[in-house]
Protein backbone atom coordinates (compact mmCIF):
# COMPACT_ATOMS: atom_id res chain seq x y z
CA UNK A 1 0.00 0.00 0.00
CA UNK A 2 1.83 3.03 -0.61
CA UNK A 3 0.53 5.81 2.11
CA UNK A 4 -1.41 8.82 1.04
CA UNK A 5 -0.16 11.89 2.66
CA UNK A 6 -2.78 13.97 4.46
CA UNK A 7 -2.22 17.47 2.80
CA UNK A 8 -3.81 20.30 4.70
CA UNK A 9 -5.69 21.25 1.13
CA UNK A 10 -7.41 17.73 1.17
CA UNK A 11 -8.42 17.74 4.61
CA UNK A 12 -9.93 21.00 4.29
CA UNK A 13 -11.50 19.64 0.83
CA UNK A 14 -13.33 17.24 3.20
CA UNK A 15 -14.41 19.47 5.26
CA UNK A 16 -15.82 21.66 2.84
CA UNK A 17 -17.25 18.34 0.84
CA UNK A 18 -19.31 17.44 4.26
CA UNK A 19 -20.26 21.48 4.22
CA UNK A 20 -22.03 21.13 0.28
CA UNK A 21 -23.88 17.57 1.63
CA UNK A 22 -25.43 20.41 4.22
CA UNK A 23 -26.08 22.96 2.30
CA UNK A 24 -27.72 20.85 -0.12
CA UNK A 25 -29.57 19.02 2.43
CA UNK A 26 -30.97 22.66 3.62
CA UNK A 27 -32.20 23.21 -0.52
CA UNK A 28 -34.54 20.49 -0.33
CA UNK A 29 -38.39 21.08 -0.66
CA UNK A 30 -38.96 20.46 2.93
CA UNK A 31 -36.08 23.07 4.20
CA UNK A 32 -37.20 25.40 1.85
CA UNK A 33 -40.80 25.50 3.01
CA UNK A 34 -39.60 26.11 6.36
CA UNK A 35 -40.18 29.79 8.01
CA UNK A 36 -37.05 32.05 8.13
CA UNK A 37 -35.05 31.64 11.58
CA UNK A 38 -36.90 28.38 12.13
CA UNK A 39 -34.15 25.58 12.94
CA UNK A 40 -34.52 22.95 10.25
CA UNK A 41 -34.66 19.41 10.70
CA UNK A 42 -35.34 15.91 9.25
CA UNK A 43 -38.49 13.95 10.51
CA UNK A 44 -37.40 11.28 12.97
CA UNK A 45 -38.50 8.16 11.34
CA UNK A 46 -40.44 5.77 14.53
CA UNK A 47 -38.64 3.25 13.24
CA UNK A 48 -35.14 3.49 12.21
CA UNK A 49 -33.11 1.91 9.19
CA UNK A 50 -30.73 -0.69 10.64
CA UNK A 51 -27.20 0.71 10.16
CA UNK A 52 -26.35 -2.25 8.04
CA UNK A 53 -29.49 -1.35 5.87
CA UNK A 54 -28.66 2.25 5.40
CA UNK A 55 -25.07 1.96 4.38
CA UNK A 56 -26.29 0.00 0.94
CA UNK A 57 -28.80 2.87 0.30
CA UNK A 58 -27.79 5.78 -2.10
CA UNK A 59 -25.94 8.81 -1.42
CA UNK A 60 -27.87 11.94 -0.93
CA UNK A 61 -30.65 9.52 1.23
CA UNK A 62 -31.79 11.08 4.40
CA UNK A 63 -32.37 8.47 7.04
CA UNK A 64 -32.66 7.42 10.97
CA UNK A 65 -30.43 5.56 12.42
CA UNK A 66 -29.66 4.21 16.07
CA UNK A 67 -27.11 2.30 18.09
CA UNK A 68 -24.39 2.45 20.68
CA UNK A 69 -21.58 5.49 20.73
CA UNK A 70 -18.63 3.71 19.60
CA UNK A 71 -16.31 6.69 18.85
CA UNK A 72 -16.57 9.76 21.45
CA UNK A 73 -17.53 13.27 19.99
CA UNK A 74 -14.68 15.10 18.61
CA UNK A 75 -11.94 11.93 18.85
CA UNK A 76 -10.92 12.60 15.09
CA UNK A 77 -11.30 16.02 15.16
CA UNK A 78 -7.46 16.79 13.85
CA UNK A 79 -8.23 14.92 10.39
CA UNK A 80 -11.80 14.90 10.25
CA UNK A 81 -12.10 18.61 11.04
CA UNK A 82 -15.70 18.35 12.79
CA UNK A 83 -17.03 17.05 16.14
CA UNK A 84 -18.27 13.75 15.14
CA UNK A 85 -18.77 10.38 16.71
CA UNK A 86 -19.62 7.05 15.38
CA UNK A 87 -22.37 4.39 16.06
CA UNK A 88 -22.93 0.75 16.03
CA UNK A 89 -25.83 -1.63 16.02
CA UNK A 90 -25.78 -5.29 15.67
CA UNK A 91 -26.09 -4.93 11.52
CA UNK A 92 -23.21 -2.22 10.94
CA UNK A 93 -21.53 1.07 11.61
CA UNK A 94 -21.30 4.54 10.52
CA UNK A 95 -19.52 7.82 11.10
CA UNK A 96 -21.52 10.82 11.76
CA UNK A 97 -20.40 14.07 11.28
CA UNK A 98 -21.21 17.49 12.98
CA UNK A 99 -19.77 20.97 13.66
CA UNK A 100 -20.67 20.68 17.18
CA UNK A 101 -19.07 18.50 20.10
CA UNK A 102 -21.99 17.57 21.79
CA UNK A 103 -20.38 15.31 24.73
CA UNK A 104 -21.37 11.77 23.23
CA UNK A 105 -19.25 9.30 24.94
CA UNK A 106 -18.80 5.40 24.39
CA UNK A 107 -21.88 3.12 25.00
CA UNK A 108 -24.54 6.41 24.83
CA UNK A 109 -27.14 4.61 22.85
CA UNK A 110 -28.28 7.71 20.30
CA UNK A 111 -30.56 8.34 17.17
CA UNK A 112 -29.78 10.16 14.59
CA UNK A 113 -31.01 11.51 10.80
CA UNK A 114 -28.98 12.87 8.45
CA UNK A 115 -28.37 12.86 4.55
CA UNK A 116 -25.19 10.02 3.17
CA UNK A 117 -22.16 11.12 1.77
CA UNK A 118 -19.60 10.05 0.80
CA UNK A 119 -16.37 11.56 2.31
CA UNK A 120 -13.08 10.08 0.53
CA UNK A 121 -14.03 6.68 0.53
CA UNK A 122 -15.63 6.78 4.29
CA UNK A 123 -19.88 6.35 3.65
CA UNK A 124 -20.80 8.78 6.75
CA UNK A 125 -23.86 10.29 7.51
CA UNK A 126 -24.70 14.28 7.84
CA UNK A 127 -27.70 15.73 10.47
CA UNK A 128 -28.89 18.58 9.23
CA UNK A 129 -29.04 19.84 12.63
CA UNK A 130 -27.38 19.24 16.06
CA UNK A 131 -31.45 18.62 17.25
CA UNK A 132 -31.12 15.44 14.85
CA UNK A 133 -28.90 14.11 17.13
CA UNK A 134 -30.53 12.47 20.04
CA UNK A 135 -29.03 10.50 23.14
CA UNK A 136 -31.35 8.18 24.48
CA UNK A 137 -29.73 6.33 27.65
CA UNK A 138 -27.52 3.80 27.63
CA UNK A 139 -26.58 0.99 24.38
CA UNK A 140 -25.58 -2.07 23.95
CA UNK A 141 -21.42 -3.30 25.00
CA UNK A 142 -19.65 -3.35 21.48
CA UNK A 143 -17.19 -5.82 21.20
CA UNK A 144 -14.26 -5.50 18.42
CA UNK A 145 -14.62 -7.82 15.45
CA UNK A 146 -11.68 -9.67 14.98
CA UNK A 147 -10.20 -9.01 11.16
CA UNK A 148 -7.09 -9.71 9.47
CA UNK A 149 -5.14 -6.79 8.40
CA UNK A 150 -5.42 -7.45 4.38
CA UNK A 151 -8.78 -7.48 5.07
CA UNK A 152 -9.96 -4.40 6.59
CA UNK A 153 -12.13 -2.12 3.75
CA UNK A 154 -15.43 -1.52 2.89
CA UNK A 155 -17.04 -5.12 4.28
CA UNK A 156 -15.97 -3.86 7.70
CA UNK A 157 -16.30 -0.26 7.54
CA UNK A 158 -17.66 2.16 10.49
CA UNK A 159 -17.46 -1.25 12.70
CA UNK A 160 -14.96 -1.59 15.53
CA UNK A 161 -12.19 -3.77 14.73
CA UNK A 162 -9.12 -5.78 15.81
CA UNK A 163 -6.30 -6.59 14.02
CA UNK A 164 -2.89 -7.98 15.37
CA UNK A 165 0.14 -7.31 13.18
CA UNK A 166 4.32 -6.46 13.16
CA UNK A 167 4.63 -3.05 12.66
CA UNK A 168 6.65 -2.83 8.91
CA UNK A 169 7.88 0.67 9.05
CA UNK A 170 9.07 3.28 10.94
CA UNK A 171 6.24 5.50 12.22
CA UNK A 172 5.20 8.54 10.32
CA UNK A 173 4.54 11.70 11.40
CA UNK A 174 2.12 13.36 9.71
CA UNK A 175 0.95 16.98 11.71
CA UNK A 176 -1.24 18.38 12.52
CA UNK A 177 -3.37 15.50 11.47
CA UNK A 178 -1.59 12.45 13.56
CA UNK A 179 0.75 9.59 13.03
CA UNK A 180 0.46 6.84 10.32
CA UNK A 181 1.68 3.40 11.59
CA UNK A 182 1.54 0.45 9.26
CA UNK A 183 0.96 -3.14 10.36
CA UNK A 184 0.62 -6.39 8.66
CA UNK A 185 -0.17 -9.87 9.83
CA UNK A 186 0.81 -11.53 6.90
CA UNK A 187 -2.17 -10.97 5.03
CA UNK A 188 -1.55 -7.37 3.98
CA UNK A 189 -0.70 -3.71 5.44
CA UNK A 190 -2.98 -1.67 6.62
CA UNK A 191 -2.45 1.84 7.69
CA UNK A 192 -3.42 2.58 11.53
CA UNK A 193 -3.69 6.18 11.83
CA UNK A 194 -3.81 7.78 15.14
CA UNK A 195 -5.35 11.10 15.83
CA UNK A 196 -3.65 14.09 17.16
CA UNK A 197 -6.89 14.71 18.94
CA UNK A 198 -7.20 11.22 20.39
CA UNK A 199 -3.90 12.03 22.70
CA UNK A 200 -2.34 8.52 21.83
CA UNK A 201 1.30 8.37 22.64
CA UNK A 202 3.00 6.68 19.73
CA UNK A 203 6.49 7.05 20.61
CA UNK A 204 7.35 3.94 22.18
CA UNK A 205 6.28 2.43 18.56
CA UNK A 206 8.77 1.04 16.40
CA UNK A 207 9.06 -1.36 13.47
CA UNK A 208 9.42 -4.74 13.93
CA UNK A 209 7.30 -4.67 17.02
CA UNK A 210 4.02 -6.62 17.27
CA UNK A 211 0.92 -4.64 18.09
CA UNK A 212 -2.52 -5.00 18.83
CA UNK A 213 -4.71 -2.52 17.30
CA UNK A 214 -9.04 -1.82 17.86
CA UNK A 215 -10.38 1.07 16.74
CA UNK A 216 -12.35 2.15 13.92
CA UNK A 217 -12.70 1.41 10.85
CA UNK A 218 -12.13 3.55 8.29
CA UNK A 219 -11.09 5.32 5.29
CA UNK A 220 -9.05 8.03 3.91
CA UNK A 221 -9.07 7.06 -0.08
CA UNK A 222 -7.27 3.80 1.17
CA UNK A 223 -9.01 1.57 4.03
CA UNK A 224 -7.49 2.69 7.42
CA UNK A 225 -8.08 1.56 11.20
CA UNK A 226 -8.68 4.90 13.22
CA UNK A 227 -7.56 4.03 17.28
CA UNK A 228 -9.65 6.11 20.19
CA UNK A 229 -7.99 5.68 23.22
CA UNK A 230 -4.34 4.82 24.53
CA UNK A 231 -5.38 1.34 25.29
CA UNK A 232 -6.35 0.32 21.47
CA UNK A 233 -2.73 0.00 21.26
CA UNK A 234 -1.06 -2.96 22.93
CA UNK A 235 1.90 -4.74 22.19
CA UNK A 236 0.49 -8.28 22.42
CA UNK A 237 3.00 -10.61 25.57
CA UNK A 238 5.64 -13.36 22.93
CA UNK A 239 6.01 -16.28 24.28
């Protein structure tokens, strides 16, 4: 796999790519209709689209979904340049992207509408407004699905996965964003990239080391596992 720097033009080109999915969202008949200074939002559907459902509809489809907080608000923030989170049910995953952090922490079960996009490669899905967003209690545990590292891409994508690997590179740098680290179990590399935002140390990483990696998975034009919290990274006990 040959790594795909994350250029500060790009990033913001993501940013602003999420931005059009709103605006557009705001154009539609519905929006339009809707009394100036009102805040517009999407109809809560009683029953919402499993996750797994709702990632094979197309883009530009405004739909509910629910499940457990698997990625806290604003953990990507230094690449993904929003506040978002992700979710989980027991049919799939998805990334959900706003401009504002609104506290969302692991295991908050939440419902939320919004419009699909795609955002280089990563299917997430846009609320129109931050009222779209709704915590309701606690979810359900999520457990990481076990994946090999050549395997990790778009059959696996927004879940929460685990990977063990030897790290084949010296770590990368790459500010503001994060740090690229590339593992491979035999199977195939895949990049782990770990968020400025996310405070994970990476400097007692170095190649040749086996590591134990959960975290989310993602995209960034290439497939990509995105760790949340120091302890997605463990160098696995040899024996």
């Amino acid at each position: 796999m040959v790594p795909t720097p994350r250029l500060i033009p790009t990033r913001w080109w993501r940013a602003a790519g999420l931005a059009a999915a709103c605006a557009t969202f705001l154009m539609t008949p519905a929006a339009m209709a809707t009394p100036a200074g009102a805040v517009v939002t999407a109809a809560h559907d009683p029953h919402p689209t499993a996750i797994g459902d709702a990632r094979r509809l197309p883009l530009g489809t405004v739909v509910t979904v629910e499940g457990s907080v698997t990625v806290p608000s604003g953990a990507f923030s230094s690449s993904s340049f929003d506040e978002g989170f992700a979710i989980q049910d027991e049919t799939g995953g998805i990334y959900v992207s706003v401009a504002t952090n609104l506290g969302l922490a692991v295991r908050q079960r939440v419902e939320v509408t919004g419009q699909l996009v795609d955002s280089f490669g990563l299917l997430t899905l846009v609320p129109a407004a931050d009222s779209d967003v709704e915590a309701e209690g606690h979810g359900r545990v999520v457990r990481p699905f076990w994946v090999r590292t050549g395997s990790v891409g778009p059959a696996n994508q927004g879940l929460i996965v685990r990977v063990v690997g030897v790290i084949t590179q010296p770590v990368e740098p790459d500010p503001p964003f994060g740090s690229k680290v590339f593992v491979d179990d035999g199977s195939g590399p895949i990049r782990i990239f770990v968020n400025t935002s996310t405070g994970i140390d990476v400097s007692g990483l170095a190649q040749g080391q086996l590591l134990s990696v959960i975290g989310f998975s993602s995209a960034f034009n290439d497939p990509e596992i995105d760790p949340r919290f120091q302890s997605d990274l463990k160098q696995p006990e040899t024996h």
